[in-house]
Each structure stands twice: as C-alpha cells, then as structure tokens.
Protein backbone atom coordinates (compact mmCIF):
# COMPACT_ATOMS: atom_id res chain seq x y z
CA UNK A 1 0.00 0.00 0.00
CA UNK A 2 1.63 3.25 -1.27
CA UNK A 3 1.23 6.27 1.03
CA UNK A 4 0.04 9.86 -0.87
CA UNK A 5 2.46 12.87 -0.09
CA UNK A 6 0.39 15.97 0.59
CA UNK A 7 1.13 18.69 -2.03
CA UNK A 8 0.57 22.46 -1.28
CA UNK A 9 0.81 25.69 -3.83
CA UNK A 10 2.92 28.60 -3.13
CA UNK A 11 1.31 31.94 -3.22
CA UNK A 12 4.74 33.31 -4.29
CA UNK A 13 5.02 31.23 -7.75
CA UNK A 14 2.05 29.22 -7.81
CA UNK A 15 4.38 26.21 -7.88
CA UNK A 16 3.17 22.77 -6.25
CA UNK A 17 5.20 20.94 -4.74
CA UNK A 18 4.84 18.11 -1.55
CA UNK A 19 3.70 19.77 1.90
CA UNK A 20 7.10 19.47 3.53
CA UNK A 21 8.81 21.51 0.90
CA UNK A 22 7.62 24.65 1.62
CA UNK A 23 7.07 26.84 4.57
CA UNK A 24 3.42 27.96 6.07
CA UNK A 25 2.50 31.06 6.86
CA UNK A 26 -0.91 31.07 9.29
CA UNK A 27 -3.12 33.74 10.28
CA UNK A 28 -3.12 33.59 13.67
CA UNK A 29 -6.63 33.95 16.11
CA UNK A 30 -5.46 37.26 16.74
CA UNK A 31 -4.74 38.31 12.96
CA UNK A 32 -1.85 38.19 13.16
CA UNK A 33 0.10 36.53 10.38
CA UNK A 34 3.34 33.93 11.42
CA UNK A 35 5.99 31.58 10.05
CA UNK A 36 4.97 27.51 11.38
CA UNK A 37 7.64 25.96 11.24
CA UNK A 38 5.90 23.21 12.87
CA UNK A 39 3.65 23.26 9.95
CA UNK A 40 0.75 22.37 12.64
CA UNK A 41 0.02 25.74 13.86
CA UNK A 42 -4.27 26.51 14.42
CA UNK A 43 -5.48 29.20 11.90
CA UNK A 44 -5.55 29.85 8.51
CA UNK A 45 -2.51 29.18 6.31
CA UNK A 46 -0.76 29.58 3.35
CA UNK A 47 2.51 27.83 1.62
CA UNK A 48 5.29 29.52 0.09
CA UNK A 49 8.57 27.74 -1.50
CA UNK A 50 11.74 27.80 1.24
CA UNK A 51 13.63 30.63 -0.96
CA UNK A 52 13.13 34.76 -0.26
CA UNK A 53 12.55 35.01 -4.26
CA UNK A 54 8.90 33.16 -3.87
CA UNK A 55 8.14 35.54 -0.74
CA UNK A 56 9.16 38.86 -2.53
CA UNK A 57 6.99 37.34 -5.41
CA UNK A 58 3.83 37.10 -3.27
CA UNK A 59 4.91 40.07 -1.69
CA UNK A 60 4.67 42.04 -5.02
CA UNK A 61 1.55 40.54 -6.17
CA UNK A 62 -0.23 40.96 -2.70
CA UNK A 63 -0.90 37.38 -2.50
CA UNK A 64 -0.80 37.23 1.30
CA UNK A 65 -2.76 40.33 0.94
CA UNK A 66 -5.78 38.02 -0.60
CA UNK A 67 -4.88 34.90 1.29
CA UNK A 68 -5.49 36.63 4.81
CA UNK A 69 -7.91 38.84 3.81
CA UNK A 70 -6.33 42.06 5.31
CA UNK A 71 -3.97 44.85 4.06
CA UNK A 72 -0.12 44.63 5.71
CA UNK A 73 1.90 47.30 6.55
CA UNK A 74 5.62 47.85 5.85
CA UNK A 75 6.19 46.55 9.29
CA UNK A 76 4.16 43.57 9.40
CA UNK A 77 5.61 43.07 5.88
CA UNK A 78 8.99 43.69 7.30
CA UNK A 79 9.07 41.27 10.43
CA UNK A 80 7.35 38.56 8.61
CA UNK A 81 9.92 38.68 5.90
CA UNK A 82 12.53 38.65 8.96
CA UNK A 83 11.01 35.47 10.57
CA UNK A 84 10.56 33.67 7.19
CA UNK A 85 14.49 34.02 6.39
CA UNK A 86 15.29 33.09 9.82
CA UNK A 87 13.16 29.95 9.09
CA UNK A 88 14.61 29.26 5.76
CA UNK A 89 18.13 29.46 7.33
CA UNK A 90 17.11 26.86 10.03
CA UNK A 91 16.51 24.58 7.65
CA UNK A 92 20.04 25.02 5.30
C-alpha cells in the first residue's frame, strides 16, 4: 500500500510541490500573520517555497494580501519577511 504525499501551492510562484517543501505562513486567532515551522500551527494558512525570491513574489503581487484577507503594513511586511528568512536558514 503506497502512502500519498500531501502537495501544497505557493502563493509566491504558484508552484506545487509536496507539503514538507515549503514553509506555512498562518493567520493567527489574533490576525496576526506567522511563520509555522511546525507546519501544525491553528489558523488559517498559506505555503510559500523555502527561498526569499517566492516571498518577494507574493509580496509584489499581494498574495498574502488576498490569502489573509487584510492589508499589511511595511512593518508587518517587514518582520514577517525577517522570521521567514530566519526559518529558511534553520533549515540550510
């Protein structure tokens, strides 16, 4: 009996690719909006590829904009690009 691999989208690229391959963002009770590293985080989420080129991409094209429903500031945008290299480092 063969197993299935769960395969996600990125927002950035619109790439798919299997679950653990990519990082989760998730929209947090509070609104806020996180890196899960865990990838098990409650709230609503969103997959971009492990490289800063797919988060500048969604970035640009205010995909996390439309995925969480909400306009980000420059600082929100700011920090959560800070966590998400800090996350894609971890990994490396």
């Amino acid at each position: 009996m063969d197993k299935r691999i769960p395969v996600r989208t990125c927002i950035g690229c619109n790439g798919s690719g299997p679950k653990k391959d990519l990082l989760r963002l998730v929209r947090q009770i509070d609104g806020s909006v996180a890196v899960d590293t865990s990838g098990c985080m409650n709230g609503r989420g969103a997959y971009i590829c492990r490289n800063m080129t797919c988060f500048e991409a969604a970035v640009r094209r205010k995909a996390l904009n439309r995925t969480f429903g909400r306009m980000f500031t420059a600082e929100e945008t700011d920090a959560l690009r800070n966590g998400f290299e800090q996350a894609v480092r971890s990994v490396e």
